[in-house]
C-alpha atoms as a PDB file:
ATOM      1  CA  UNK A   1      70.144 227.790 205.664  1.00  0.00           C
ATOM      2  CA  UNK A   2      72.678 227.874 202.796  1.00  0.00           C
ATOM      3  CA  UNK A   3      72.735 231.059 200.633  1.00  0.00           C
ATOM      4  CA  UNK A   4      72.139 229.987 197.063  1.00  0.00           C
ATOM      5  CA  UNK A   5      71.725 233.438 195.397  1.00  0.00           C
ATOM      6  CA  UNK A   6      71.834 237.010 195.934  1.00  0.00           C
ATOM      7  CA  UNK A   7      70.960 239.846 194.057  1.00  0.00           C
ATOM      8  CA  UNK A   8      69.589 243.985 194.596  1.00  0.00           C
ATOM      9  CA  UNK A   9      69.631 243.246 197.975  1.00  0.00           C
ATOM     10  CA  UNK A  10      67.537 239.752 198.660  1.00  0.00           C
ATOM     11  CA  UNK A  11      69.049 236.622 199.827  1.00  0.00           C
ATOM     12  CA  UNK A  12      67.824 233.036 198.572  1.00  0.00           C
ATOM     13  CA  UNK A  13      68.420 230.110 200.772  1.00  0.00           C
ATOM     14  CA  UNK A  14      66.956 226.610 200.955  1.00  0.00           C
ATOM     15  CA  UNK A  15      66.981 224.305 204.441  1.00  0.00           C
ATOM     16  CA  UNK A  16      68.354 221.203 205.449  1.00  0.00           C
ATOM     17  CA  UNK A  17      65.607 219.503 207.033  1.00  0.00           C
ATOM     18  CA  UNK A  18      63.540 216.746 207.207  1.00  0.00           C
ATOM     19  CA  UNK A  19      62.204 215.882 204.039  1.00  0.00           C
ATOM     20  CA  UNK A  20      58.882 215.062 204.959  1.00  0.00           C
ATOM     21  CA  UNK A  21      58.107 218.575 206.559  1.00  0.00           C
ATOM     22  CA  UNK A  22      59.506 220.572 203.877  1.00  0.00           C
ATOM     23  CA  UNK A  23      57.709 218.179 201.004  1.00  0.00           C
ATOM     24  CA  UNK A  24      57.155 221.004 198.283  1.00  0.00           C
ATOM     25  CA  UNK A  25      59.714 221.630 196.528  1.00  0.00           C
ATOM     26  CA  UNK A  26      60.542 226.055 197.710  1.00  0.00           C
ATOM     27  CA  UNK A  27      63.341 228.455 198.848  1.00  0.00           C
ATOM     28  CA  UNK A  28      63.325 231.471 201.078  1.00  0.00           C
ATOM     29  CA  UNK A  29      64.052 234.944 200.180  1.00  0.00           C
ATOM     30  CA  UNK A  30      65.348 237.655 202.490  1.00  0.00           C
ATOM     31  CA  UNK A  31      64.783 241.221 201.773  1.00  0.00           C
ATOM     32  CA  UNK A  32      65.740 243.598 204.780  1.00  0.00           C
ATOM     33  CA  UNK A  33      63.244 242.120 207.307  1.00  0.00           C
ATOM     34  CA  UNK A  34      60.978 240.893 205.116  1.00  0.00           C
ATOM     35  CA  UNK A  35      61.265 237.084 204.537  1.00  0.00           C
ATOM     36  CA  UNK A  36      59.066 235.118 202.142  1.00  0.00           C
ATOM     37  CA  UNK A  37      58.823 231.495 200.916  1.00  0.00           C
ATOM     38  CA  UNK A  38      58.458 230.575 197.092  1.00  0.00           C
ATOM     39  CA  UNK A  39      57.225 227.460 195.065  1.00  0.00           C
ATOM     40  CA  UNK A  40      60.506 226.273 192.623  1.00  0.00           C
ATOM     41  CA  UNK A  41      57.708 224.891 189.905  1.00  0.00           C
ATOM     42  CA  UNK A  42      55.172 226.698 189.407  1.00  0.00           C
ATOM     43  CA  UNK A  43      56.994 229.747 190.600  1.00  0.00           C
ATOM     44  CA  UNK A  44      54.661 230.776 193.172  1.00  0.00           C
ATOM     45  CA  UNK A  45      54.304 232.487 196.351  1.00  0.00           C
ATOM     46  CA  UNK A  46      54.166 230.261 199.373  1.00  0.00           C
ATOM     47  CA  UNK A  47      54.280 232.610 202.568  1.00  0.00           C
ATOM     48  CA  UNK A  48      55.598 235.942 204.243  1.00  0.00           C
ATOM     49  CA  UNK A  49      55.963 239.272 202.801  1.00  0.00           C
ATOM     50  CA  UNK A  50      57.928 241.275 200.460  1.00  0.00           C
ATOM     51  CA  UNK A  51      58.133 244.588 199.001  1.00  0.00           C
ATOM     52  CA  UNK A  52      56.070 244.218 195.780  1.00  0.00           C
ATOM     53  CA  UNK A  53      59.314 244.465 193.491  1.00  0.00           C
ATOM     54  CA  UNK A  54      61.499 242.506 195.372  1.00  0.00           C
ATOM     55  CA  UNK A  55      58.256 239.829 195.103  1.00  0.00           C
ATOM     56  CA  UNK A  56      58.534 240.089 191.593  1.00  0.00           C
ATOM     57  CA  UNK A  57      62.136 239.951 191.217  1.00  0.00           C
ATOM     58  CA  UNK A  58      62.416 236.912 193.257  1.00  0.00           C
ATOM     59  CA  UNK A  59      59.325 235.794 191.113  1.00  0.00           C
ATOM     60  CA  UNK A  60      60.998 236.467 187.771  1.00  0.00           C
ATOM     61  CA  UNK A  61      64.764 235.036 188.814  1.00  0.00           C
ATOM     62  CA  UNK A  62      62.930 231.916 190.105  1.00  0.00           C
ATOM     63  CA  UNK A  63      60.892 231.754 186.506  1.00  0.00           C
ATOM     64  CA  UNK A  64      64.637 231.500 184.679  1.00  0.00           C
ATOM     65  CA  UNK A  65      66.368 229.555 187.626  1.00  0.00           C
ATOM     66  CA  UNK A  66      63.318 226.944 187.728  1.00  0.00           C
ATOM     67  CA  UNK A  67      65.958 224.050 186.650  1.00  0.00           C
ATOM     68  CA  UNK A  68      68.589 224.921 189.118  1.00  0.00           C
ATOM     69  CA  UNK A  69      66.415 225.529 191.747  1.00  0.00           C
ATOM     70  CA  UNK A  70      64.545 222.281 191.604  1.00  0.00           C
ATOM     71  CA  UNK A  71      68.423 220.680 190.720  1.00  0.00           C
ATOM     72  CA  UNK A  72      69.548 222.007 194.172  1.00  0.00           C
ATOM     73  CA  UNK A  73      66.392 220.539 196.027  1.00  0.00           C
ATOM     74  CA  UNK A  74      67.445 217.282 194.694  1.00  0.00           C
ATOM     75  CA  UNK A  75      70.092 217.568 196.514  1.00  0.00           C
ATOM     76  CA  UNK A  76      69.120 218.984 199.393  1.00  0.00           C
ATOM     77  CA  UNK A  77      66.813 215.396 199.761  1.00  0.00           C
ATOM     78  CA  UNK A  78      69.958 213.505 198.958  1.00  0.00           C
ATOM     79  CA  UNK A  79      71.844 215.214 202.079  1.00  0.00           C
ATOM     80  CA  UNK A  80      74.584 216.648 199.421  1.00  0.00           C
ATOM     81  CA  UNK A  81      75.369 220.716 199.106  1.00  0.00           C
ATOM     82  CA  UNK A  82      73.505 223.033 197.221  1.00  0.00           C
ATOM     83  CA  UNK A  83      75.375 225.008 194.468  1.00  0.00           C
ATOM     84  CA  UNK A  84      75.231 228.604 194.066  1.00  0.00           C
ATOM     85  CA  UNK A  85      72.928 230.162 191.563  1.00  0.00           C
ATOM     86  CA  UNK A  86      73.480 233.363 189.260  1.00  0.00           C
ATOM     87  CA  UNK A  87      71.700 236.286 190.547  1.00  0.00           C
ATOM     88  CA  UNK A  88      70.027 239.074 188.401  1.00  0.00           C
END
């Protein structure tokens, strides 16, 4: 999984994979060994765990990245690279 963003200590990837499994639109977020999946729009919790700030850290970066985020899942469906995102 490509690393799109990082920031106090969590790491934000998205996959390359097939399409059809990975149908809404998300990104993963690392924190330690906690790993969590996220909705790009709505930002929303999908799955897995966080510490309750890093949740809402990822939750809030997601809320001003929503554009980028969905830009790079574009992509992702086109087979093309992701591009890096500002952290926090």
């Amino acid at each position: 999984m490509p690393e799109i963003s990082r920031f106090y200590g969590v790491t934000v990837t998205m996959y390359y994979g097939d399409p059809q499994r990975h149908a809404t639109p998300h990104f993963h977020a690392k924190y330690g060994e906690h790993q969590a999946s996220f909705m790009i729009d709505p930002s929303a919790w999908l799955a897995g765990t966080l510490p309750r700030r890093q949740m809402q850290i990822v939750l809030g970066w997601a809320a001003i990245h929503s554009e980028e985020l969905m830009r790079n899942w574009q992509q992702i469906l086109a087979g093309e690279t992701v591009l890096k995102i500002e952290g926090l």
